[in-house]
Protein backbone atom coordinates (compact mmCIF):
# COMPACT_ATOMS: atom_id res chain seq x y z
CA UNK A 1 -9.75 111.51 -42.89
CA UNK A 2 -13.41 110.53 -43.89
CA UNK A 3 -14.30 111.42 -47.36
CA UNK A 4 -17.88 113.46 -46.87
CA UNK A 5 -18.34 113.85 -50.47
CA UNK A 6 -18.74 110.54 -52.05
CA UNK A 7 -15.71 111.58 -53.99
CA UNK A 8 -12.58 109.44 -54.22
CA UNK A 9 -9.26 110.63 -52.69
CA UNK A 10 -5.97 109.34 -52.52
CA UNK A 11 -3.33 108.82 -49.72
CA UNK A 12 -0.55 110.87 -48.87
CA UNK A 13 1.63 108.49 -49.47
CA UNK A 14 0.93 108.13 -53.08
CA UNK A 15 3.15 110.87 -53.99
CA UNK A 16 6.31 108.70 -53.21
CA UNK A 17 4.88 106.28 -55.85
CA UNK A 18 4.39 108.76 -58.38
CA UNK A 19 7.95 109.90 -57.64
CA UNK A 20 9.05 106.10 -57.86
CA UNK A 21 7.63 105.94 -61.55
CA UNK A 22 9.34 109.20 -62.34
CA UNK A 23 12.57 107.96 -61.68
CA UNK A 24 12.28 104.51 -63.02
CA UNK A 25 11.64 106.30 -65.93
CA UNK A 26 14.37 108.59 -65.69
CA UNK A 27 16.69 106.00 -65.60
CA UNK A 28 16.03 104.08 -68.20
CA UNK A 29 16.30 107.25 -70.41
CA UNK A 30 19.36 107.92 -69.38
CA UNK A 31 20.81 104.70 -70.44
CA UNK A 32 19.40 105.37 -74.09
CA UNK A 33 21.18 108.59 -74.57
CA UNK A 34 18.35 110.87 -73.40
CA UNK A 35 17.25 112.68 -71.03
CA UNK A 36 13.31 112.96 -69.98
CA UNK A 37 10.72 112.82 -67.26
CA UNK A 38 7.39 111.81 -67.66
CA UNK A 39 4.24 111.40 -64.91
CA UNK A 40 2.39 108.68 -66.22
CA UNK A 41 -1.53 108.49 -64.52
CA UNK A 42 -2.92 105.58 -63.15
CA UNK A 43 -5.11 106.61 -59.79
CA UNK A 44 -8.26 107.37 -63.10
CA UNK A 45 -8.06 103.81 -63.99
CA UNK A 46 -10.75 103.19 -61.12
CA UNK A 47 -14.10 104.01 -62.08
CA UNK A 48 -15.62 103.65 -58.40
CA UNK A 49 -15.72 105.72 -55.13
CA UNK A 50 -12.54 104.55 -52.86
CA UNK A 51 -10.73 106.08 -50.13
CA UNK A 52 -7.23 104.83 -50.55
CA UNK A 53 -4.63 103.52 -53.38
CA UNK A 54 -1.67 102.63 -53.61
CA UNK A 55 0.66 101.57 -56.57
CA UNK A 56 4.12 100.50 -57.46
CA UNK A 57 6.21 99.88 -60.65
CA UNK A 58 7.56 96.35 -61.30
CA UNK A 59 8.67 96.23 -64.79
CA UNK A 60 10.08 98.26 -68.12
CA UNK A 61 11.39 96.32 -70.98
CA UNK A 62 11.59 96.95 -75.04
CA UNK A 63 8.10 97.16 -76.19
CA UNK A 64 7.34 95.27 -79.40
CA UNK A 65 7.27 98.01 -82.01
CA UNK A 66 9.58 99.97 -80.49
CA UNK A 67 9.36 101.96 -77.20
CA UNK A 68 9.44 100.60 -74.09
CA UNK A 69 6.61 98.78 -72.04
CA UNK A 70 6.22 99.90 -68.56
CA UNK A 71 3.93 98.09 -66.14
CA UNK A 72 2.83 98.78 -62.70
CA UNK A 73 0.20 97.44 -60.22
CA UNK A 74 -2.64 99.30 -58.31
CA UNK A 75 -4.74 98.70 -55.51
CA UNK A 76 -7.67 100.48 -54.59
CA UNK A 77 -9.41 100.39 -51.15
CA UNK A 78 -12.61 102.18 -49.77
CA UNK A 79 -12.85 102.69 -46.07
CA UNK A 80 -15.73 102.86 -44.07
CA UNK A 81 -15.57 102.92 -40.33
CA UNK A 82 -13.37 100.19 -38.67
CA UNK A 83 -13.58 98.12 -42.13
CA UNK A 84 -11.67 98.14 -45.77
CA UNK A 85 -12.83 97.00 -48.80
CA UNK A 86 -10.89 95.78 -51.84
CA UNK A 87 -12.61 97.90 -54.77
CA UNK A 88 -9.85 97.14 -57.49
CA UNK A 89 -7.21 95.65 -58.22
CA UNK A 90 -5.63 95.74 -61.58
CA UNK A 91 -1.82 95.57 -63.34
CA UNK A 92 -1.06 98.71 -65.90
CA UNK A 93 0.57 98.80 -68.70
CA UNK A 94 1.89 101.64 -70.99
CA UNK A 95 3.61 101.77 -74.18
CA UNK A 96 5.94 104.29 -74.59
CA UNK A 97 7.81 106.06 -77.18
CA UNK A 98 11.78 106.78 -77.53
CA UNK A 99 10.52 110.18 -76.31
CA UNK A 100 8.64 109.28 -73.03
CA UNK A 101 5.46 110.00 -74.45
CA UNK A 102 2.41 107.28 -73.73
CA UNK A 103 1.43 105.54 -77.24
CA UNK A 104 -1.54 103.62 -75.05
CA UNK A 105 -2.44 102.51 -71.59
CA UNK A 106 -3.74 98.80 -70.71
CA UNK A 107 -5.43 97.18 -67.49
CA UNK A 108 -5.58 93.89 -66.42
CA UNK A 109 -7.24 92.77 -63.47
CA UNK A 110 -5.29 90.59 -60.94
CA UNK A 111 -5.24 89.49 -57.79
CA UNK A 112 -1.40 89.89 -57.75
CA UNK A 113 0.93 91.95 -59.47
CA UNK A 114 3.32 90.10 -62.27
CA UNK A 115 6.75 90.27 -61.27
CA UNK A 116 8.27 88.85 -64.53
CA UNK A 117 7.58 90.46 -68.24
CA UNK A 118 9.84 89.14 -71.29
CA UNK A 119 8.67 89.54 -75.19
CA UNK A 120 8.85 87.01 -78.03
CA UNK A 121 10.68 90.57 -79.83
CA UNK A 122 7.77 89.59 -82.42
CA UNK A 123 3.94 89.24 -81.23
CA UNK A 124 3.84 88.00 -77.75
CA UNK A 125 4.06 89.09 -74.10
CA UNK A 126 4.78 86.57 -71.39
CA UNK A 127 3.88 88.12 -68.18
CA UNK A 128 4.38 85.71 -64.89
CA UNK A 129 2.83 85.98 -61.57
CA UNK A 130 4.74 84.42 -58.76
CA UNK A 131 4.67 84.55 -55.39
CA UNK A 132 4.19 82.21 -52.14
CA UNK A 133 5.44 79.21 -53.84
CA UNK A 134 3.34 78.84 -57.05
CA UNK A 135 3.17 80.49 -60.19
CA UNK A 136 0.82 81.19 -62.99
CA UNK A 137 1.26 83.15 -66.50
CA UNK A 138 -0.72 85.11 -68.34
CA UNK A 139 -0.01 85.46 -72.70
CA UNK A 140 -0.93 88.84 -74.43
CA UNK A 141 -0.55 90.17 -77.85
CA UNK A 142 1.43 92.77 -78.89
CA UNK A 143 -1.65 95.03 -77.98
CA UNK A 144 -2.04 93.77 -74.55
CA UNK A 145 -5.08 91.63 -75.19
CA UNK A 146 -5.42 88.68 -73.22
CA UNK A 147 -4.83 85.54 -75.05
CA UNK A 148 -4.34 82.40 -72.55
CA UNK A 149 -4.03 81.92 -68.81
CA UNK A 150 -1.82 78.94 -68.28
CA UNK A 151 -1.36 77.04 -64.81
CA UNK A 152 2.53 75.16 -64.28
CA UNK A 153 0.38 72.92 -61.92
CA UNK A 154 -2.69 72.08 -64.23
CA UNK A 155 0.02 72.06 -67.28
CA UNK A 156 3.13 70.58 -65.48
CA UNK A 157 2.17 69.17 -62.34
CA UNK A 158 4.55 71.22 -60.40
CA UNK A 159 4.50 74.30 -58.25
CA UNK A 160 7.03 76.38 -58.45
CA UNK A 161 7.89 79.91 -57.22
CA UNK A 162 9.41 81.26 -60.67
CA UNK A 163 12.10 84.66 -60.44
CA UNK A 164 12.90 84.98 -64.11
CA UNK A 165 12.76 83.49 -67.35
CA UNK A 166 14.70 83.61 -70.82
CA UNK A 167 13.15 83.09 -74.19
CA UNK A 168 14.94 80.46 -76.42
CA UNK A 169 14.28 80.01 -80.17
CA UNK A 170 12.18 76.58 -79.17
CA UNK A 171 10.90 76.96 -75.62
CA UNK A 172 11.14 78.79 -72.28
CA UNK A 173 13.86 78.14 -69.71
CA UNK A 174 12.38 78.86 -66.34
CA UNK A 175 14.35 79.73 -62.98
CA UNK A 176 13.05 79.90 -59.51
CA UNK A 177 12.17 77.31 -56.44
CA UNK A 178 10.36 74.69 -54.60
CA UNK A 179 8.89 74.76 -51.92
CA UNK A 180 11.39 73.94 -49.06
CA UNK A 181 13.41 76.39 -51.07
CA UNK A 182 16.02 74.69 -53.45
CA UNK A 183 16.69 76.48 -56.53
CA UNK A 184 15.48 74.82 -59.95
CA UNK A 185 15.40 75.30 -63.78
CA UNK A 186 13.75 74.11 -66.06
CA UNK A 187 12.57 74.21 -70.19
CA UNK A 188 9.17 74.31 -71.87
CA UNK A 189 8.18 74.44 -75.53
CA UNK A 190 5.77 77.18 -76.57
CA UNK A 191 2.92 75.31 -75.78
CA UNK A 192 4.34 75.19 -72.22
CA UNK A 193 4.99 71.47 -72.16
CA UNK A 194 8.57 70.63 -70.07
CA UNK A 195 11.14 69.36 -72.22
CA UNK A 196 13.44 68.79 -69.43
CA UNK A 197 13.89 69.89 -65.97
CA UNK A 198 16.82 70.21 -62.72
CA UNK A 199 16.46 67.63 -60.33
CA UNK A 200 15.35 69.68 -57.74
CA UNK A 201 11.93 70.18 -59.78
CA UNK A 202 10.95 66.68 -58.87
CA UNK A 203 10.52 67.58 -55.39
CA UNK A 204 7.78 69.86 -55.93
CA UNK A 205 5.51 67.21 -56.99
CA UNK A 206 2.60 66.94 -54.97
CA UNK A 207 3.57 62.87 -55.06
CA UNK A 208 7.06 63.50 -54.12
């Protein structure tokens, strides 16, 4: 359908994703003795004319402060004729009360959404992006502003396709794969530098 009056419109199918959020949200209410529904917006985040978007929810944890912190990932596309155009792309973030309702609402540009989000419980946000065999991680403050991009290759001289990660009371304990797919684990101190590491890591050296 060709949009005739400059105006943005979204896709059909974008009601299943609101309806996804709903009962993400749903859920985790239930499990904290409540019971509530909330529609949290995200297609106004996008400023500029596009044709399409699409979104999806990735994580809710404990916000700091209280709450929970929900994040989900957008992308926004303008048609025109036989050709697409990537117009935005951005992660979202919302802190939430006990009660469902929004406290604030945070972007962050990315190329990719971040599939893992842990806390410090204190003043930090660890939020890792990980896909196709490498991985990066972006640091925020209890606010969401950015504080430090950080690279495991530039850092750590590996590349690793991280799936989750637990915070220790010195360092970070990593778990994910290499690249011809064996399972690894490894630590890092707070400034990110490894303190030890599965044997497996070793083969994800660009070196061997």
């Amino acid at each position: 359908m060709e949009n005739t009056n400059n105006a943005p419109y979204v896709s059909g199918g974008l009601m299943k994703k609101h309806l996804l959020f709903s009962l993400l949200l749903l859920s985790v209410s239930l499990l904290a003795g409540q019971t509530w529904i909330r529609y949290y917006p995200w297609a106004d985040v996008c400023t500029s004319t596009y044709t399409s978007a699409t979104a999806n929810v990735y994580n809710v944890i404990p916000s700091l402060g209280g709450g929970y912190l929900l994040q989900g990932y957008a992308e926004f596309i303008y048609e025109s004729g036989e050709y697409e155009s990537p117009v935005m792309m951005t992660n979202i973030f919302w802190k939430i009360d006990e009660n469902g309702d929004v406290v604030w609402r945070r972007i962050y540009n990315n190329l990719s959404p971040y599939n893992i989000i842990v806390s410090n419980g204190i003043d930090r946000y660890y939020c890792i992006d990980s896909s196709q065999g490498t991985s990066f991680m972006d640091v925020f403050d209890s606010e969401l502003n950015h504080l430090e991009h950080y690279s495991f290759w530039d850092q750590n001289s590996f590349d690793l396709q991280l799936n989750d990660v637990v915070l220790t009371d010195d360092g970070l304990v990593f778990a994910g794969k290499n690249y011809i797919g064996q399972a690894v684990i490894l630590k890092t101190d707070y400034q990110f530098n490894t303190i030890w590491q599965g044997i497996s890591v070793s083969q994800a050296y660009s070196d061997g």
